[in-house]
PDB file of N, CA and C in Angstrom:
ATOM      1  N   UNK A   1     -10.062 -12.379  -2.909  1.00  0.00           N
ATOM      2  CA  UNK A   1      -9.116 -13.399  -3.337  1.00  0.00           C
ATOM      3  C   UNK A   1      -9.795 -14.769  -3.211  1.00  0.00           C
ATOM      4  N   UNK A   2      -9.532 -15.211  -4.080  1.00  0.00           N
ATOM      5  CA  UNK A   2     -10.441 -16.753  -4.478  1.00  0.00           C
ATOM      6  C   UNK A   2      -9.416 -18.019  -4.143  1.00  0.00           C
ATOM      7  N   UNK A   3      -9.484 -18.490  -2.551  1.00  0.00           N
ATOM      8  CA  UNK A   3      -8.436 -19.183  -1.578  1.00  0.00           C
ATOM      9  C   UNK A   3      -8.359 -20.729  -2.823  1.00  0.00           C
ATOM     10  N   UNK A   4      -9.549 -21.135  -3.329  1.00  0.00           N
ATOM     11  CA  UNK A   4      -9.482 -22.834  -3.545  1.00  0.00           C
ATOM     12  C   UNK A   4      -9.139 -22.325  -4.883  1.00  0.00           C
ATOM     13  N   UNK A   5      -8.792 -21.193  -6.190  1.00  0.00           N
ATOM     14  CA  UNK A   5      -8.319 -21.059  -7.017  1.00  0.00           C
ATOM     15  C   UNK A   5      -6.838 -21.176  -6.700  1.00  0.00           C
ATOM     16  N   UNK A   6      -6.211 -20.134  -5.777  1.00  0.00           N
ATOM     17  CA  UNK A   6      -4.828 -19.668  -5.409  1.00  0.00           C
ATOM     18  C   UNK A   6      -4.211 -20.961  -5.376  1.00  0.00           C
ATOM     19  N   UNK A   7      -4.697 -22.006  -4.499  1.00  0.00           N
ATOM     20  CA  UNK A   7      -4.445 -23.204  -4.268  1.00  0.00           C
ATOM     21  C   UNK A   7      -4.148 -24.426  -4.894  1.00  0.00           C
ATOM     22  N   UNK A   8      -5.659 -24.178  -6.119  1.00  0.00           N
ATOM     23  CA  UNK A   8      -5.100 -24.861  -7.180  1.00  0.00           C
ATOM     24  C   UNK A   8      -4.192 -24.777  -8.210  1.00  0.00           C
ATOM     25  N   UNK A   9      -3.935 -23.331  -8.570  1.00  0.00           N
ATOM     26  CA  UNK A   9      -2.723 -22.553  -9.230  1.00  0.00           C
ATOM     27  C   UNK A   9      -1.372 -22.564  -8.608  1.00  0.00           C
ATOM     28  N   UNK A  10      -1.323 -23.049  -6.691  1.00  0.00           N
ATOM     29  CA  UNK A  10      -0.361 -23.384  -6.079  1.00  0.00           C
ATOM     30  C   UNK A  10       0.556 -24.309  -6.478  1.00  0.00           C
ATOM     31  N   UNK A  11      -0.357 -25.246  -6.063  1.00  0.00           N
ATOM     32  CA  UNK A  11      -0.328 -27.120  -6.291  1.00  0.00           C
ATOM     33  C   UNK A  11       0.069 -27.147  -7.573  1.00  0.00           C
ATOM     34  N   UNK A  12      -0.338 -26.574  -8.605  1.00  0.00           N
ATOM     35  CA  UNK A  12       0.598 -26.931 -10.404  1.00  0.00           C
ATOM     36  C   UNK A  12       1.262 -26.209 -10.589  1.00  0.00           C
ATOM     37  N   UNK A  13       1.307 -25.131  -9.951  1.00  0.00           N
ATOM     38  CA  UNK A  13       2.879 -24.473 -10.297  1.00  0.00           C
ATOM     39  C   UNK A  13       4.433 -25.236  -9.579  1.00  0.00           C
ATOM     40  N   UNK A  14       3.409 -25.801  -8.196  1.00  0.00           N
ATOM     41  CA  UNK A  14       5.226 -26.634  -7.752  1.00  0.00           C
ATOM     42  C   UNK A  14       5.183 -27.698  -8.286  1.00  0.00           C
ATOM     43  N   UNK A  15       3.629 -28.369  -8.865  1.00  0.00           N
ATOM     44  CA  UNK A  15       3.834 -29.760  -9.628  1.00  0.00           C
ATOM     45  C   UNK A  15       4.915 -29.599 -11.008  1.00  0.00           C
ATOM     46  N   UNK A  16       4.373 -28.362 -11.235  1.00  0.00           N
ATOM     47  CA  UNK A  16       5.091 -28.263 -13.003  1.00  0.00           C
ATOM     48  C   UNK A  16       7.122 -27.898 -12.482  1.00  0.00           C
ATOM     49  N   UNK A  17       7.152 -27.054 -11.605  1.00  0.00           N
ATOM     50  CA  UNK A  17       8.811 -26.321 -10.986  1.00  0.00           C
ATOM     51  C   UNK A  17       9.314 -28.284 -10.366  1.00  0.00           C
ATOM     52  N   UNK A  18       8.197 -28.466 -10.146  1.00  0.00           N
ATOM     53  CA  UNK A  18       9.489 -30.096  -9.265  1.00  0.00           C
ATOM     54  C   UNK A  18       9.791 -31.222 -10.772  1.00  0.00           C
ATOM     55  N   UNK A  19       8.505 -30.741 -11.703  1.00  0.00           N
ATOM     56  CA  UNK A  19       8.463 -32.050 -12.563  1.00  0.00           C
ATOM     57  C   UNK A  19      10.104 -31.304 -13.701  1.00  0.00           C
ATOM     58  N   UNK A  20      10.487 -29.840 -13.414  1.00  0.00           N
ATOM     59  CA  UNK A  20      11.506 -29.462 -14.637  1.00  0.00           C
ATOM     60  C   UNK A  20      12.501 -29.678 -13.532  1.00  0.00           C
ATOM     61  N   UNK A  21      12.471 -29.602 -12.662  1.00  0.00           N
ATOM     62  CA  UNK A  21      13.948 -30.225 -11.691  1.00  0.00           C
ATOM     63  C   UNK A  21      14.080 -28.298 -11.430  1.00  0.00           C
ATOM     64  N   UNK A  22      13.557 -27.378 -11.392  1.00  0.00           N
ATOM     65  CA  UNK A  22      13.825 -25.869 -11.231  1.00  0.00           C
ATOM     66  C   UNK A  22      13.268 -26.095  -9.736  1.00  0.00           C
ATOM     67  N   UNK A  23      14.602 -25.519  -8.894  1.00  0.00           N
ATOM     68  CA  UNK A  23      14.278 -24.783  -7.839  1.00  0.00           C
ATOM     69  C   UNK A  23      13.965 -23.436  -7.285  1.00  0.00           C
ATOM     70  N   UNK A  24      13.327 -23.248  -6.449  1.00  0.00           N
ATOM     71  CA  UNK A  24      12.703 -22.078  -6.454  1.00  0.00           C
ATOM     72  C   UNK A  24      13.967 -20.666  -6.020  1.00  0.00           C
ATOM     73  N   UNK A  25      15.635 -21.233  -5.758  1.00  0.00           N
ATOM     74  CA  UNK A  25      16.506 -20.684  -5.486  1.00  0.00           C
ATOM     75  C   UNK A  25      16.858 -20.202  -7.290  1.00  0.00           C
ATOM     76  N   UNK A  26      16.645 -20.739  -8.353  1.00  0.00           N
ATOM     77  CA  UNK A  26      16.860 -20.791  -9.812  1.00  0.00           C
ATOM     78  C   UNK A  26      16.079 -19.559 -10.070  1.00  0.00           C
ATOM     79  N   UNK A  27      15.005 -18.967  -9.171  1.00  0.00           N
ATOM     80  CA  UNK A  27      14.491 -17.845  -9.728  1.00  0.00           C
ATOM     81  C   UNK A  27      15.311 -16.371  -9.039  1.00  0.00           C
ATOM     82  N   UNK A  28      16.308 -16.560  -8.634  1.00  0.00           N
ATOM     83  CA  UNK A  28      16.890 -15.479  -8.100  1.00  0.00           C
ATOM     84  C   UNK A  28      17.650 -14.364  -8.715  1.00  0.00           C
ATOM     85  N   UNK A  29      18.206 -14.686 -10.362  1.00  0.00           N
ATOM     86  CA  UNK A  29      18.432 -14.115 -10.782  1.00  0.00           C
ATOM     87  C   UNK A  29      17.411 -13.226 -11.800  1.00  0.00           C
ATOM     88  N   UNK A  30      16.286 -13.775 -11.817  1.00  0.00           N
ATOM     89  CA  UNK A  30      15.043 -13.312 -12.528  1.00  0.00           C
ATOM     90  C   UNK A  30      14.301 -12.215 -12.650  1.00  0.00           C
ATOM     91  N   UNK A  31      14.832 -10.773 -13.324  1.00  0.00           N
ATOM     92  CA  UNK A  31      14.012  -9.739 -12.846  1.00  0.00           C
ATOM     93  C   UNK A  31      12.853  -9.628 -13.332  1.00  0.00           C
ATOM     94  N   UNK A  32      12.104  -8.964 -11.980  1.00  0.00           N
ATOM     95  CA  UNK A  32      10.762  -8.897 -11.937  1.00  0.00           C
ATOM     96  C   UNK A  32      10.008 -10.364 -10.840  1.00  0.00           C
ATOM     97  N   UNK A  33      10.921 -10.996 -10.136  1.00  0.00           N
ATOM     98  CA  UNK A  33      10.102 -12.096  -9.176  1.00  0.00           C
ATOM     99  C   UNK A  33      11.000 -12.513  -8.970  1.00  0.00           C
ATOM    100  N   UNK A  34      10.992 -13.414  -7.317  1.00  0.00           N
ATOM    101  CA  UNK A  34      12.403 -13.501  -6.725  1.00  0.00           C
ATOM    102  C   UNK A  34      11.837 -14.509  -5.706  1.00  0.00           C
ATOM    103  N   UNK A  35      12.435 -15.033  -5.531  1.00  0.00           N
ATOM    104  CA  UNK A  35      12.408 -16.823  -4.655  1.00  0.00           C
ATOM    105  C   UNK A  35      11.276 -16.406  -3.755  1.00  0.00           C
ATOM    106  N   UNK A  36      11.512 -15.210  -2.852  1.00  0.00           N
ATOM    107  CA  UNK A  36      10.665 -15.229  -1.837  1.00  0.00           C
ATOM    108  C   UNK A  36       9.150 -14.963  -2.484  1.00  0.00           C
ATOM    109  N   UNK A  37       8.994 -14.483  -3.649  1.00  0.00           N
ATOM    110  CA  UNK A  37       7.451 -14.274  -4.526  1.00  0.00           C
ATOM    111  C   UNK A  37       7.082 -16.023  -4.832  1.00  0.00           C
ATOM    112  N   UNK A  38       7.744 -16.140  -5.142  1.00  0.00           N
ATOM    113  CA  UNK A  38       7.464 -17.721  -5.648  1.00  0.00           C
ATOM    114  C   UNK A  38       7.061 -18.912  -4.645  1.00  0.00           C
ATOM    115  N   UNK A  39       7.610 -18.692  -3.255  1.00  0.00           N
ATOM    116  CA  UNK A  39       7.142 -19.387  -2.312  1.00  0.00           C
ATOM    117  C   UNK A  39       6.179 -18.848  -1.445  1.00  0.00           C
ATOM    118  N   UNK A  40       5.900 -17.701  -2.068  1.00  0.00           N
ATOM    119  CA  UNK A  40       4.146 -16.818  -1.173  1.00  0.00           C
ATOM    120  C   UNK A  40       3.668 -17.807  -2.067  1.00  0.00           C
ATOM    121  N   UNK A  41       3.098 -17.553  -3.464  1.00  0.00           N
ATOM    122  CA  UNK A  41       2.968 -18.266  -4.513  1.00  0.00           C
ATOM    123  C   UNK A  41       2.265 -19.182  -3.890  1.00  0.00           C
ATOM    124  N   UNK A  42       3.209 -20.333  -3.951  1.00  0.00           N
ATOM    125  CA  UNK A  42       3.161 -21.780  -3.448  1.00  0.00           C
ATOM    126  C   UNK A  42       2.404 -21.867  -2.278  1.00  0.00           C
ATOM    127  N   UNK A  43       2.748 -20.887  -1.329  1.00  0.00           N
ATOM    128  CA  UNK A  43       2.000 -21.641  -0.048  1.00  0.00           C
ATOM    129  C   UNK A  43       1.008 -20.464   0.117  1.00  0.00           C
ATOM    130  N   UNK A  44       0.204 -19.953  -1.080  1.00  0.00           N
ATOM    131  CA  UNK A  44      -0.874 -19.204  -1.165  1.00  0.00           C
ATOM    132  C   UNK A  44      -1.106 -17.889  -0.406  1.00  0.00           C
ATOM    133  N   UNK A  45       0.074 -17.270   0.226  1.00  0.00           N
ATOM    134  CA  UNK A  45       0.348 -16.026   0.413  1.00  0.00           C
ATOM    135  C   UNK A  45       0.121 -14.843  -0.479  1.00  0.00           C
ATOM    136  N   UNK A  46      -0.209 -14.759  -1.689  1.00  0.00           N
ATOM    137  CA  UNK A  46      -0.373 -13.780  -2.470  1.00  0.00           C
ATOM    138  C   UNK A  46      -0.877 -13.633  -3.493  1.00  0.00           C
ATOM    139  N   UNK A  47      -0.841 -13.466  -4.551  1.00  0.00           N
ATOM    140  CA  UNK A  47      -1.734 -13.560  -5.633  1.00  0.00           C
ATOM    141  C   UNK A  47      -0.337 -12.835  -6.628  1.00  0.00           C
ATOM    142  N   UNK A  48      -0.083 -13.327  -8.001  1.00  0.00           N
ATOM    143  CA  UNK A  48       0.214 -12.362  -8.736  1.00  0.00           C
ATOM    144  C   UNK A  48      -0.415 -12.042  -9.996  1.00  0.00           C
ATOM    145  N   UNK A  49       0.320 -10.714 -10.722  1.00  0.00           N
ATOM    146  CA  UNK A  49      -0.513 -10.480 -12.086  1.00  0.00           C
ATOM    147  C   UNK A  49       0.133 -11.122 -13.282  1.00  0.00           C
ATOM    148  N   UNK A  50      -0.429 -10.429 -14.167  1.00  0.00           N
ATOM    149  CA  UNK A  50      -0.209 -11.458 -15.375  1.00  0.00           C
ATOM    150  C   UNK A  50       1.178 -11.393 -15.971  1.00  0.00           C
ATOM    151  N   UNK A  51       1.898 -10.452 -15.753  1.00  0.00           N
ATOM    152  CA  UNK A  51       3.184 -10.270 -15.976  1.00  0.00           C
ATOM    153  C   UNK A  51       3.933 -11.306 -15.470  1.00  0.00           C
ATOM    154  N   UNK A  52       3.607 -11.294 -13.863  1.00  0.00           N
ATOM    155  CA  UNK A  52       4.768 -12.222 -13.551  1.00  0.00           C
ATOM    156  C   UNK A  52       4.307 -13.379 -13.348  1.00  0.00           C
ATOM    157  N   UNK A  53       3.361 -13.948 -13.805  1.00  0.00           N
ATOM    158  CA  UNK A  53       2.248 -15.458 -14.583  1.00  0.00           C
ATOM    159  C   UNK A  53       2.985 -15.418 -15.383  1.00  0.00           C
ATOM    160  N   UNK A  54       3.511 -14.598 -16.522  1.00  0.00           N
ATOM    161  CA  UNK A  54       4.022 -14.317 -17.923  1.00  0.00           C
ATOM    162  C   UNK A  54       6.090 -14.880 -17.778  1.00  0.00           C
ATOM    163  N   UNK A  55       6.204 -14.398 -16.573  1.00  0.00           N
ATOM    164  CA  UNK A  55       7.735 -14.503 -16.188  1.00  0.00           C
ATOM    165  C   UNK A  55       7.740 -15.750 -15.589  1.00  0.00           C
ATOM    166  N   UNK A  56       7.311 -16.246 -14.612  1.00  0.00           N
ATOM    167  CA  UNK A  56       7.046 -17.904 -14.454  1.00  0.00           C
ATOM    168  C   UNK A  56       6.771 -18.959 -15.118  1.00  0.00           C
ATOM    169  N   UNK A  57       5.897 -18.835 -16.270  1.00  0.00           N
ATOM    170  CA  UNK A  57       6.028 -19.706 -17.352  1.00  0.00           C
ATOM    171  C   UNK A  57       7.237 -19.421 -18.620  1.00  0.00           C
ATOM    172  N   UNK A  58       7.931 -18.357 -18.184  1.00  0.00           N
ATOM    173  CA  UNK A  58       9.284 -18.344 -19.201  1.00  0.00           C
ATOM    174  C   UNK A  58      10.374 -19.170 -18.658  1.00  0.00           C
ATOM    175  N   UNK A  59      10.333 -18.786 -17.049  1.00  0.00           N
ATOM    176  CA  UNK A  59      11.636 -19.288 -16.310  1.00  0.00           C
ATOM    177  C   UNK A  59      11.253 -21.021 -16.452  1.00  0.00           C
ATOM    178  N   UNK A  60       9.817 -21.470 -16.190  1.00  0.00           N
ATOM    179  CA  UNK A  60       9.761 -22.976 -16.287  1.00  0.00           C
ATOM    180  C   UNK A  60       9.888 -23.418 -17.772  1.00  0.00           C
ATOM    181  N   UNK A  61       9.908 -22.440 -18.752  1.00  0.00           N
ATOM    182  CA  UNK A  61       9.580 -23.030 -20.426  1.00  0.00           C
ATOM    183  C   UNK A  61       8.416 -23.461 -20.867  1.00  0.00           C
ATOM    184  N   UNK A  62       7.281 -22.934 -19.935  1.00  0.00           N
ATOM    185  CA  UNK A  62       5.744 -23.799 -19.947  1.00  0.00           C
ATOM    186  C   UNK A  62       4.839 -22.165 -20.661  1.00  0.00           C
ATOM    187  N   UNK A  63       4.305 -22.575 -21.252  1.00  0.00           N
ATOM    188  CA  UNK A  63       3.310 -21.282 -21.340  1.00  0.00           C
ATOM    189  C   UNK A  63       2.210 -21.032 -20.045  1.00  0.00           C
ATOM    190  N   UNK A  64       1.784 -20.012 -20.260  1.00  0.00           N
ATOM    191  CA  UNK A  64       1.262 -19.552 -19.581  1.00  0.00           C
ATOM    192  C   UNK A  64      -0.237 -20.161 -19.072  1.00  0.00           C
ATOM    193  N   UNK A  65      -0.454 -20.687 -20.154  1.00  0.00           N
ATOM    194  CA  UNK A  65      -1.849 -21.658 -20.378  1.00  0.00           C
ATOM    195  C   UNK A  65      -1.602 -22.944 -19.203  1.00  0.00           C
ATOM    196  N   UNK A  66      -0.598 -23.391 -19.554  1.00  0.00           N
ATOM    197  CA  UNK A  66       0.074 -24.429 -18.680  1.00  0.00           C
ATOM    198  C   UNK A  66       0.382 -24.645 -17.511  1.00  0.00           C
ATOM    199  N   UNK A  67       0.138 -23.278 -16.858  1.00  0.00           N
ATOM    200  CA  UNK A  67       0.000 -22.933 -14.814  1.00  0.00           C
ATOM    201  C   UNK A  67      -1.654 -22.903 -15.096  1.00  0.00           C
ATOM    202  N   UNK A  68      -2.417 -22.437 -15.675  1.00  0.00           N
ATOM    203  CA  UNK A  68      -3.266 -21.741 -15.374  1.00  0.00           C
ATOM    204  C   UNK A  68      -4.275 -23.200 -15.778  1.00  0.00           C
ATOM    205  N   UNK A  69      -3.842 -24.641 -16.354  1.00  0.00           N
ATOM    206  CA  UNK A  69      -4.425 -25.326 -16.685  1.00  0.00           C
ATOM    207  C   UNK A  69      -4.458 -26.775 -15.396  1.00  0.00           C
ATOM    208  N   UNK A  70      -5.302 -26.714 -14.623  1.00  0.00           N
ATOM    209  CA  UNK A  70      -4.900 -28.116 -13.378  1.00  0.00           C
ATOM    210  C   UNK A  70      -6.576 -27.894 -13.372  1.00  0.00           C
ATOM    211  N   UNK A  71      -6.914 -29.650 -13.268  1.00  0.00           N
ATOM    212  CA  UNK A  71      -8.101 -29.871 -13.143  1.00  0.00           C
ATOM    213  C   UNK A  71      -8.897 -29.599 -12.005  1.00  0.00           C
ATOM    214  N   UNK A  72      -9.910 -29.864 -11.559  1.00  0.00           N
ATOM    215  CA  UNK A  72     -10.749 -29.994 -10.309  1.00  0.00           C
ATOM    216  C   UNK A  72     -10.397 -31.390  -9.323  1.00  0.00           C
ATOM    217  N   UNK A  73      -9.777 -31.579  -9.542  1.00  0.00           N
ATOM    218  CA  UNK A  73      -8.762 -32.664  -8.363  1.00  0.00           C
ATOM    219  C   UNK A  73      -7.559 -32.454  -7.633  1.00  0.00           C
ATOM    220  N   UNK A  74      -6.913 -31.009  -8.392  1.00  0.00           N
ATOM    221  CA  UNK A  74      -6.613 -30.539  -8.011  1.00  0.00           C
ATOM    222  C   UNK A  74      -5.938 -30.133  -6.754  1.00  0.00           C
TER     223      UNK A  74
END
């Protein structure tokens, strides 16, 4: 597991969830990922696959390109 990737994929996924006003309680009805996945997520507890990369950029309205895109400043 690649810690300073997870991290940076952390950091823009809550940048992009705080900038739509979505709380991470908003993913509870969501099958296939559930509040407590989303805050491993965030505070780099886990890793997920592309599916639910695929279900996180539906619930935010962002494509998928759009988590997976945060610079080296990161």
């Amino acid at each position: 597991m690649d810690k300073e990737f997870l991290q940076k994929f952390a950091n823009n996924l809550k940048k992009i969830r705080k900038q739509k006003g979505i709380k991470q309680d908003d993913f509870l009805n969501t099958e296939g990922i559930s509040r407590s996945m989303i805050s491993m997520v965030e505070i780099t507890k886990t890793d997920i696959t592309l599916s639910k990369l695929k279900i996180i950029a539906d619930v935010l309205k962002v494509s998928s390109k759009d988590l997976l895109d945060f610079d080296e400043e990161n």
